[in-house]
N, C-alpha and C. Protein backbone atom coordinates (compact mmCIF):
# COMPACT_ATOMS: atom_id res chain seq x y z
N UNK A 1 -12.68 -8.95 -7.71
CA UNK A 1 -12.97 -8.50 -6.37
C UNK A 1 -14.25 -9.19 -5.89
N UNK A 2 -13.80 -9.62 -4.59
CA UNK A 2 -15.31 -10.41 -4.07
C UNK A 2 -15.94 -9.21 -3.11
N UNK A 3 -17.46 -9.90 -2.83
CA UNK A 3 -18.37 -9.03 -2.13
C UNK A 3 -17.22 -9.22 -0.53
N UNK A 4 -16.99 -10.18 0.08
CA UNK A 4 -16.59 -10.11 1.01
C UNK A 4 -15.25 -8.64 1.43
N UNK A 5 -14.58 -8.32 0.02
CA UNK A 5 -13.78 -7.58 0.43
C UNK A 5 -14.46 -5.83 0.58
N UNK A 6 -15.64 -5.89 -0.16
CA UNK A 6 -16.30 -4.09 -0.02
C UNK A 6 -16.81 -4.56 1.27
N UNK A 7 -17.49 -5.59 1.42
CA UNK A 7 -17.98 -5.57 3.43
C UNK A 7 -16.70 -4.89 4.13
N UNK A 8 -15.39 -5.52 4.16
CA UNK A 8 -14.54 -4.88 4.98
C UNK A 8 -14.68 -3.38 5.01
N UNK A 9 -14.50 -2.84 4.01
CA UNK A 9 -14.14 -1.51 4.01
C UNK A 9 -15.32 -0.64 4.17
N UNK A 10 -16.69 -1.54 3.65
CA UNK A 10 -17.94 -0.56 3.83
C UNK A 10 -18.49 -0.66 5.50
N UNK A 11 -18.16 -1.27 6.22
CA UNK A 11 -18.34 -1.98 7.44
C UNK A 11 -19.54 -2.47 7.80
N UNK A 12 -20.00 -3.00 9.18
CA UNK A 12 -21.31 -4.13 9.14
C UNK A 12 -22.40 -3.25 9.98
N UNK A 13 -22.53 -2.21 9.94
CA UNK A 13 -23.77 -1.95 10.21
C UNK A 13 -25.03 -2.09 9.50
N UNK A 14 -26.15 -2.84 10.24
CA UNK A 14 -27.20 -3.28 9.66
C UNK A 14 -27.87 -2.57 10.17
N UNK A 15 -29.27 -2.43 9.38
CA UNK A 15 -30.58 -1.73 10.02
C UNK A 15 -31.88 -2.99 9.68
N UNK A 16 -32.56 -3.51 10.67
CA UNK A 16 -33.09 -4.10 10.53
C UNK A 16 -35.23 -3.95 11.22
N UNK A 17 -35.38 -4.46 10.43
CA UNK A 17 -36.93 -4.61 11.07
C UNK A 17 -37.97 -5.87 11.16
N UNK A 18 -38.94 -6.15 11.56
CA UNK A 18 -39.44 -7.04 11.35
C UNK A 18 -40.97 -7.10 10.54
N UNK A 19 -41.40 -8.24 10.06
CA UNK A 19 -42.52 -7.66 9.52
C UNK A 19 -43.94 -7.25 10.17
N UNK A 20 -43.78 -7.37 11.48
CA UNK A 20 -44.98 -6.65 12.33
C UNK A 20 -44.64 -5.01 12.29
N UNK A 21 -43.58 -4.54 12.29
CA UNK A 21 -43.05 -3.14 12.26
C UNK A 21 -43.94 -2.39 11.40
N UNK A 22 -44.72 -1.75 12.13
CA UNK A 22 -45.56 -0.46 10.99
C UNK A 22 -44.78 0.12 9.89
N UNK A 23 -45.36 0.35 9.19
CA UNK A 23 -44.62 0.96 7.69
C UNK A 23 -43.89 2.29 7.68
N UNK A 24 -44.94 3.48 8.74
CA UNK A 24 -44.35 4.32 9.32
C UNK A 24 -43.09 4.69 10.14
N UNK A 25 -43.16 3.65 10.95
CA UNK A 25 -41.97 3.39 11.76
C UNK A 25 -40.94 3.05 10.69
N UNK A 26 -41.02 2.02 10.11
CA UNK A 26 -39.74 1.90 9.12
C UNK A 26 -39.24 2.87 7.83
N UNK A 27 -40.40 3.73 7.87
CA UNK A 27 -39.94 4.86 7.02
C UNK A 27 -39.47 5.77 7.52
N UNK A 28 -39.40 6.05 8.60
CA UNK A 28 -38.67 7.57 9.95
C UNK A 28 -37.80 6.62 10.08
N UNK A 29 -37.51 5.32 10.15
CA UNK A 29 -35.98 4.87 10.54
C UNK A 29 -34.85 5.13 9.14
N UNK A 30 -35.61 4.60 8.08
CA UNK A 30 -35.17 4.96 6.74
C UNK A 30 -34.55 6.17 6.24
N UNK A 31 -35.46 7.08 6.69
CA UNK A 31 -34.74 8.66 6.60
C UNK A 31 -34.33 9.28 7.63
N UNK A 32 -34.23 8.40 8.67
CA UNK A 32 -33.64 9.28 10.22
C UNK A 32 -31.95 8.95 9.43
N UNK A 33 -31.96 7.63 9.04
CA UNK A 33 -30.54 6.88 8.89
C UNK A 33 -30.23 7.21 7.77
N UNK A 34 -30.98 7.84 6.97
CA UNK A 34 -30.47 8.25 5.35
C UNK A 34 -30.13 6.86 4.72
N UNK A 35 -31.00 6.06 4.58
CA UNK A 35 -30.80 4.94 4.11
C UNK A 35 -31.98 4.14 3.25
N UNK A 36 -31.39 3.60 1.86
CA UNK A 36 -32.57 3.13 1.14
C UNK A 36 -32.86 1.92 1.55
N UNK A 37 -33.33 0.62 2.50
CA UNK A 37 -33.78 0.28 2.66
C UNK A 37 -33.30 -0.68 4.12
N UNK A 38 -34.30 -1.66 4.42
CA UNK A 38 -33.88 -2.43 5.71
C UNK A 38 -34.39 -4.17 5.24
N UNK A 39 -33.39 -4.62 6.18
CA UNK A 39 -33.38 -5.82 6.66
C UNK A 39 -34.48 -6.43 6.98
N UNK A 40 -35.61 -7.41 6.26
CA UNK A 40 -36.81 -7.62 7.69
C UNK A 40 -36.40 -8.90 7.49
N UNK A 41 -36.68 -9.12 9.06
CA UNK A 41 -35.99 -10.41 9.97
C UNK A 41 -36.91 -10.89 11.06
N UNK A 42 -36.70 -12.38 10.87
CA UNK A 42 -38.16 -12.85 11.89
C UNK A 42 -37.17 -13.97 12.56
N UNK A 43 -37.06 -13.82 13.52
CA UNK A 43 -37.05 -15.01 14.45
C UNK A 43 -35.49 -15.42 14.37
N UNK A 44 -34.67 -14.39 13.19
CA UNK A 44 -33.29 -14.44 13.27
C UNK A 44 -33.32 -15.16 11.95
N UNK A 45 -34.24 -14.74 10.93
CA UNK A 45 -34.26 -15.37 9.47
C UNK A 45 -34.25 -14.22 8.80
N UNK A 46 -33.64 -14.07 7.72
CA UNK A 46 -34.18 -13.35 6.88
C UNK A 46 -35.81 -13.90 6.19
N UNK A 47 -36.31 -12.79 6.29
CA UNK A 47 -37.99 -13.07 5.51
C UNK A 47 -38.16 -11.97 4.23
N UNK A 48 -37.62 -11.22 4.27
CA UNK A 48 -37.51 -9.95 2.95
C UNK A 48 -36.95 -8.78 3.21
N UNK A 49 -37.07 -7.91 2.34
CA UNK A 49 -36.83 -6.40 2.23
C UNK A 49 -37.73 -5.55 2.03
N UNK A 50 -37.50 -4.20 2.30
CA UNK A 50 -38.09 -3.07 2.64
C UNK A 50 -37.70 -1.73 2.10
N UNK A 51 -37.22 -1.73 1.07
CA UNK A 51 -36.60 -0.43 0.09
C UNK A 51 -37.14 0.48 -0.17
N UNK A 52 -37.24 1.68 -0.37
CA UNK A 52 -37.70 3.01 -1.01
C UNK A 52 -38.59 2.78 -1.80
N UNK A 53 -38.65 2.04 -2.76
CA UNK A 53 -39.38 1.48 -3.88
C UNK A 53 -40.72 1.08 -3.55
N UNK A 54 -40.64 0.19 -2.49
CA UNK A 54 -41.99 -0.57 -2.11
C UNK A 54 -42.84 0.76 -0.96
N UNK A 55 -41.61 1.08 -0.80
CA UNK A 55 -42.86 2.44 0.76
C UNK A 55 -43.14 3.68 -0.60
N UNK A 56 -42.42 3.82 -1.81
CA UNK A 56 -43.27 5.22 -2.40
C UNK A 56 -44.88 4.30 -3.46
N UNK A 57 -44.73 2.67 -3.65
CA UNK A 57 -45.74 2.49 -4.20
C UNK A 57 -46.86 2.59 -3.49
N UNK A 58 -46.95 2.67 -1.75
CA UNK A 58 -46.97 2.69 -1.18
C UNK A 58 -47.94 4.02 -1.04
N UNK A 59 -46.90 4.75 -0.67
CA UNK A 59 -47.42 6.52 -0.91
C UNK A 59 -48.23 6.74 -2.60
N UNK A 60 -48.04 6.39 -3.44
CA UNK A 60 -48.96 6.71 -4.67
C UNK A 60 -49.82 6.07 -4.63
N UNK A 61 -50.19 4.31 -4.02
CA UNK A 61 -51.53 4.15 -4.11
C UNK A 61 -52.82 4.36 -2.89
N UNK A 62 -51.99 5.51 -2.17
CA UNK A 62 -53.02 5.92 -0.94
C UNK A 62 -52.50 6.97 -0.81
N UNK A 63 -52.47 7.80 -1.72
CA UNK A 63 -52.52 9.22 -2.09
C UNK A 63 -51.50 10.20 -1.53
N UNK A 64 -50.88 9.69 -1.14
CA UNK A 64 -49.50 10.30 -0.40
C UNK A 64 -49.46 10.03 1.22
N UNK A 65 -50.31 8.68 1.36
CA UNK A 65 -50.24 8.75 2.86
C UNK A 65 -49.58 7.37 2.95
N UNK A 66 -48.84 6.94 3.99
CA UNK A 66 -48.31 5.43 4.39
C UNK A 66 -49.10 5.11 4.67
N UNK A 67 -50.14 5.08 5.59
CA UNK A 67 -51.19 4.07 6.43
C UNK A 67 -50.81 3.51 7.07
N UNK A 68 -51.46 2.60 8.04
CA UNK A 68 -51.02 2.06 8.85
C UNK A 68 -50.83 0.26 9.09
N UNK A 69 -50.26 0.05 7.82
CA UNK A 69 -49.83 -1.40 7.59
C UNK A 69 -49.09 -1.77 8.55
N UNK A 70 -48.35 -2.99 8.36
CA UNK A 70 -47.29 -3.53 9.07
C UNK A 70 -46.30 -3.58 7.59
N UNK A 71 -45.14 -3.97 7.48
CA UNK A 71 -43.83 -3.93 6.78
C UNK A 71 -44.08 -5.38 5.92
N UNK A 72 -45.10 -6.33 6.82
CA UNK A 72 -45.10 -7.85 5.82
C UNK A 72 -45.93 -7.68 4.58
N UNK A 73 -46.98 -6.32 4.69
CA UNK A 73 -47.67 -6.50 3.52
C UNK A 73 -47.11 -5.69 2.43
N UNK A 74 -46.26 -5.01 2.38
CA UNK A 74 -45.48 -4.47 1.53
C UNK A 74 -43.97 -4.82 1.36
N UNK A 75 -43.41 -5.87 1.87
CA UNK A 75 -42.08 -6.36 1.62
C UNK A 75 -42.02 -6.95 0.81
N UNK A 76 -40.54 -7.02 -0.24
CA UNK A 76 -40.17 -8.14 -0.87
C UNK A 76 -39.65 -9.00 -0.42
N UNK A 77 -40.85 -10.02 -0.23
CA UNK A 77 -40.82 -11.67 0.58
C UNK A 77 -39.78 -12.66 -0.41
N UNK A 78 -39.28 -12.21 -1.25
CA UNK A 78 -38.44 -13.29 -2.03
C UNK A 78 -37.17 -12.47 -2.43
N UNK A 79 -36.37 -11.61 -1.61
CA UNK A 79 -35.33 -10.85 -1.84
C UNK A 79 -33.93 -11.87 -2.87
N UNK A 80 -33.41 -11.66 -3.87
CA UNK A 80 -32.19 -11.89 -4.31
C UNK A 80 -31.33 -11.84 -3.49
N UNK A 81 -30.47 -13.07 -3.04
CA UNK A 81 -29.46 -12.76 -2.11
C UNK A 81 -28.19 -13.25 -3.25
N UNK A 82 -27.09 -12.81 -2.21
CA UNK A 82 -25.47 -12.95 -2.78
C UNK A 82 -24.77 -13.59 -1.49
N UNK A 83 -23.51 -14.27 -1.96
CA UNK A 83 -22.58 -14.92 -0.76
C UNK A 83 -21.48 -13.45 -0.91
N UNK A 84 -20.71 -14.06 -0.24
CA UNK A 84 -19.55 -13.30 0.62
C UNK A 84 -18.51 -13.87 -0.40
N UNK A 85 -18.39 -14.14 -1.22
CA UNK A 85 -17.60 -15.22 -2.16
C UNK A 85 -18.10 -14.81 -3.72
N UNK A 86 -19.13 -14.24 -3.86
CA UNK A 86 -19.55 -13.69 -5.40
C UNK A 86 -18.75 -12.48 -5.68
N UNK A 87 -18.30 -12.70 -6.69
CA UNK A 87 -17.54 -11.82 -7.88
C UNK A 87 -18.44 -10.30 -7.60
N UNK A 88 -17.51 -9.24 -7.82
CA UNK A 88 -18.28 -8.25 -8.00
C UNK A 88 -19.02 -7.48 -9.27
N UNK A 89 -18.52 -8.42 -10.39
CA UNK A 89 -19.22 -8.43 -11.92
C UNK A 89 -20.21 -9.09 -11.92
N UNK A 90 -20.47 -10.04 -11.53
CA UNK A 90 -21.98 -11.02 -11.19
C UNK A 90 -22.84 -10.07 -10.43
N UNK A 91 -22.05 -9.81 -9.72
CA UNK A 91 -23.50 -8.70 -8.34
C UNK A 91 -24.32 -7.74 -9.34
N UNK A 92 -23.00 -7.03 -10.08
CA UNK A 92 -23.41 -6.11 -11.21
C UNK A 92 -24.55 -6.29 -12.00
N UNK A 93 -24.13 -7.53 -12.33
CA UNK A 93 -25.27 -8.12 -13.40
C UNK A 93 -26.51 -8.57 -12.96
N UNK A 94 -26.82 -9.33 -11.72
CA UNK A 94 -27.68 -9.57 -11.26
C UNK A 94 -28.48 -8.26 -10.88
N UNK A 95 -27.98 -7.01 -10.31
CA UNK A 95 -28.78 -5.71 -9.89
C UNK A 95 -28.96 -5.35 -11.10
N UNK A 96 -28.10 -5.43 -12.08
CA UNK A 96 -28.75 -4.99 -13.63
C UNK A 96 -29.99 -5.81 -13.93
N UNK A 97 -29.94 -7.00 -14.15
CA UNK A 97 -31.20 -8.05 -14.97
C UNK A 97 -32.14 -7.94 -14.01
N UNK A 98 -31.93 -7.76 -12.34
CA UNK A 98 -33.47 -7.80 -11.35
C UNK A 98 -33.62 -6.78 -10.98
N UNK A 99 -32.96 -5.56 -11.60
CA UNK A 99 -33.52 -4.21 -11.34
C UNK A 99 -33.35 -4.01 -9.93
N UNK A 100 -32.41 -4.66 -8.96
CA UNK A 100 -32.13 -4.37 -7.56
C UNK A 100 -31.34 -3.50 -7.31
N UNK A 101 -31.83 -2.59 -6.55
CA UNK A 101 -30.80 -1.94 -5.97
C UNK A 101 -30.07 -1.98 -4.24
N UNK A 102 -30.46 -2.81 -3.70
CA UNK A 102 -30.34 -3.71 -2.61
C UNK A 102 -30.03 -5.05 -2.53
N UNK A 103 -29.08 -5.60 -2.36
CA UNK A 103 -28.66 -7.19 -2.29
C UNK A 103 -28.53 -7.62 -0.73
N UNK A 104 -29.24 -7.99 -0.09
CA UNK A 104 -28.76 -8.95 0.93
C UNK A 104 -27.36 -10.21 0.63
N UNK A 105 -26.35 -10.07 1.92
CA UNK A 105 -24.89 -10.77 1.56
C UNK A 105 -25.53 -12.05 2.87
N UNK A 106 -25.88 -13.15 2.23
CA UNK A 106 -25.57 -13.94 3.08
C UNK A 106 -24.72 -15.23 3.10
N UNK A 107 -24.25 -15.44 4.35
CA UNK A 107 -23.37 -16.80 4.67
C UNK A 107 -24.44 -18.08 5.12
N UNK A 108 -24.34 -18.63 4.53
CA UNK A 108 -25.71 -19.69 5.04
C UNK A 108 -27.12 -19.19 5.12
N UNK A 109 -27.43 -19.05 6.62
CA UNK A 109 -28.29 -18.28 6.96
C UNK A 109 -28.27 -17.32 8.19
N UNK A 110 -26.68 -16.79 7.48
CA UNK A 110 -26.37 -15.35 8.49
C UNK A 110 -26.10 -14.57 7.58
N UNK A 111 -27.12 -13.57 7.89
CA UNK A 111 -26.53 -12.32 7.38
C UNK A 111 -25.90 -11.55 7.72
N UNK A 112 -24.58 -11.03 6.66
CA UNK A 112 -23.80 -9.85 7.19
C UNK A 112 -23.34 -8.73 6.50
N UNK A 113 -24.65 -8.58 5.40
CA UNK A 113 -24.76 -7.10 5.19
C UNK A 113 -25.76 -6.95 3.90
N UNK A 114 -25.84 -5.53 3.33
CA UNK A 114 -26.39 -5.44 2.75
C UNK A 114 -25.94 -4.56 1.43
N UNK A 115 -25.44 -5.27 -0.10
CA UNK A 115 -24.86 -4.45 -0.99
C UNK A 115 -25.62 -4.01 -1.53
N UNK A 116 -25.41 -2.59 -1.89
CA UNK A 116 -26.25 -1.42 -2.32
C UNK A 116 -25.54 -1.11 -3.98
N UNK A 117 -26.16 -0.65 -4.78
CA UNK A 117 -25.85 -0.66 -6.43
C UNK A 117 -24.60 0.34 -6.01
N UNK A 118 -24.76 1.66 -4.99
CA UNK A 118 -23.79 2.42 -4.77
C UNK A 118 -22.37 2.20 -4.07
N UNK A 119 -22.30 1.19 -3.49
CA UNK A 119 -21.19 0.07 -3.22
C UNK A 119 -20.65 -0.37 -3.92
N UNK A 120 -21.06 -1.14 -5.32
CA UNK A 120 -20.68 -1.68 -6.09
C UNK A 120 -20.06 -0.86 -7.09
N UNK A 121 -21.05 0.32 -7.31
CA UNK A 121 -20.25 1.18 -8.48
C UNK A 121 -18.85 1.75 -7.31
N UNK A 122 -18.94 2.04 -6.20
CA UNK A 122 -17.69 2.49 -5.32
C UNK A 122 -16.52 1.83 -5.78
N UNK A 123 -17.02 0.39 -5.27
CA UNK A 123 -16.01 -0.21 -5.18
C UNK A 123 -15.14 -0.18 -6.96
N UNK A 124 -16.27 -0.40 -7.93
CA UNK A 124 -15.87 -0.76 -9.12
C UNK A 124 -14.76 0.87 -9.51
N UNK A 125 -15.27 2.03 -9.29
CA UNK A 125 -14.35 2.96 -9.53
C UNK A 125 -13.11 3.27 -8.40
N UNK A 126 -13.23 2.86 -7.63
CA UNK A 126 -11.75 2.55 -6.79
C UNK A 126 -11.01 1.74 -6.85
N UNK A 127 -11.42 0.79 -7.69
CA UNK A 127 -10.62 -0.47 -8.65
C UNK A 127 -9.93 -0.06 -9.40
N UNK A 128 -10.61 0.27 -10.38
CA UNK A 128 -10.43 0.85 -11.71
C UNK A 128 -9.28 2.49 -11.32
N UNK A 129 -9.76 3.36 -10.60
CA UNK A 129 -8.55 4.18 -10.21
C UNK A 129 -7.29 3.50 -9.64
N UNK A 130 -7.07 2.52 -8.89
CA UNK A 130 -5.99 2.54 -8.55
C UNK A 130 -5.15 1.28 -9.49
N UNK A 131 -6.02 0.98 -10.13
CA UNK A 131 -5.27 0.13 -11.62
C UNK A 131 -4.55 0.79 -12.24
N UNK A 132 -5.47 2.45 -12.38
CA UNK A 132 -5.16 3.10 -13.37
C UNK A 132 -3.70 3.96 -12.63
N UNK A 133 -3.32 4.00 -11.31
CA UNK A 133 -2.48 4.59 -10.82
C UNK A 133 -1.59 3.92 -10.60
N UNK A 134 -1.61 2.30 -10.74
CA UNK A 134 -0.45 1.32 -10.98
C UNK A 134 0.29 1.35 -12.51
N UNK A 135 -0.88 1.79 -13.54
CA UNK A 135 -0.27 1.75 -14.87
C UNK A 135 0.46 2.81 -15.18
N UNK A 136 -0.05 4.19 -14.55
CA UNK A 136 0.71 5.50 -14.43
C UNK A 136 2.48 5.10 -14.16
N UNK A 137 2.10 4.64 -12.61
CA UNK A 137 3.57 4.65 -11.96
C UNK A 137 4.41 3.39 -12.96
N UNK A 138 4.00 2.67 -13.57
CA UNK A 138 4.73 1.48 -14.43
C UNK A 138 5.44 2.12 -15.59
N UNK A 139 4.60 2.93 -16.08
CA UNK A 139 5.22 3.91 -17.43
C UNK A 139 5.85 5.12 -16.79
N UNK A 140 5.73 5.68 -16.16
CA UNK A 140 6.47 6.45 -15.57
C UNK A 140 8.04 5.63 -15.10
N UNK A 141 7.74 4.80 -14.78
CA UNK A 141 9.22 3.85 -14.87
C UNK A 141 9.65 3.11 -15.63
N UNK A 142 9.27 3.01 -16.97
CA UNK A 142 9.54 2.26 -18.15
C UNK A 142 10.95 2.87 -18.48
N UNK A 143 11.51 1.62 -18.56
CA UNK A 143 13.01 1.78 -19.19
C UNK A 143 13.17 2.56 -20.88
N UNK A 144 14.81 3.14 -20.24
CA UNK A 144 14.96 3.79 -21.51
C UNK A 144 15.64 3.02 -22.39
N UNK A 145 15.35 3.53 -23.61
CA UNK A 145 16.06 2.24 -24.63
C UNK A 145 17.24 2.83 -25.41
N UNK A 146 17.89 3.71 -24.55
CA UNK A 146 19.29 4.31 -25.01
C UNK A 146 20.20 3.25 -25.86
N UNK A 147 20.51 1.72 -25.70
CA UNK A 147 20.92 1.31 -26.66
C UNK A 147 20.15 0.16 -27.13
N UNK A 148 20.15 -0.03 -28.10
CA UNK A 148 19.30 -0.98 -29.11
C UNK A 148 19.89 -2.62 -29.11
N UNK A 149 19.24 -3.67 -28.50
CA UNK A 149 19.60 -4.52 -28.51
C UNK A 149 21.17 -4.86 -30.02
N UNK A 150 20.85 -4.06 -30.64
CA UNK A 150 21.32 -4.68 -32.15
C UNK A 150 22.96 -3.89 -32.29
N UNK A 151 23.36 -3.10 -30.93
CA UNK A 151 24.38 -2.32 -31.09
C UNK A 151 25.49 -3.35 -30.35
């Protein structure tokens, strides 16, 4: 299964910010949208990400407060990206070995979405169920062997 086929079904809404965007602001967009992280985008580039991760180091090293940064000094400026064409066992592995739980999907230099570790495990157990409901219905129709080749 490629990334391009969970885009279909997960659909293309993006949330995006830029890195002048106060930190605040992108954290009330974050939990207005129930969402672990955003897009930051300059000039119609991707420039990094903005995940849960980086706004709570965030909150622990200024005591539980955001402050009033902008989004560039706390982004990951060198995000891991994926094509639209990568395997969904590679994605796996890559969020396993870089500890991501956010993948930017890009085509060149368009982006059109963003795979989340919870996408991937989706997709991987809705695979795996309806494999498992093809093998059901196969044995459930397995022939009977009322006579023995040898009769």
């Amino acid at each position: 299964m490629k990334v391009s086929e969970i885009l279909k079904v997960k659909g293309n809404i993006l949330y995006t910010v830029t890195p002048e965007t106060l930190l605040i602001e992108a954290t009330n967009t974050m939990a207005e949208k129930d969402i672990g992280s955003l897009v930051v985008m300059e000039f119609g580039t991707l420039v990094g990400m903005l995940t849960f991760r980086e706004v709570l180091k965030v909150i622990h090293a200024n005591g539980g407060q955001v402050g009033n940064n902008t989004v560039r000094k706390h982004m990951d400026d060198h995000p891991i990206t994926i094509t639209p064409d990568t395997e969904v066992n590679e994605v796996r592995r890559i969020m396993l070995e870089r500890h991501a739980r956010y993948v930017p999907v890009m085509d060149a230099k368009t982006l059109l979405g963003v795979m989340s570790f919870y996408d991937v495990a989706k997709a991987v157990l809705d695979a795996q169920g309806f494999e498992n409901k093809m093998l059901k219905a196969y044995i459930r129709d397995w022939p009977s062997n009322e006579s023995s080749p040898d009769d």
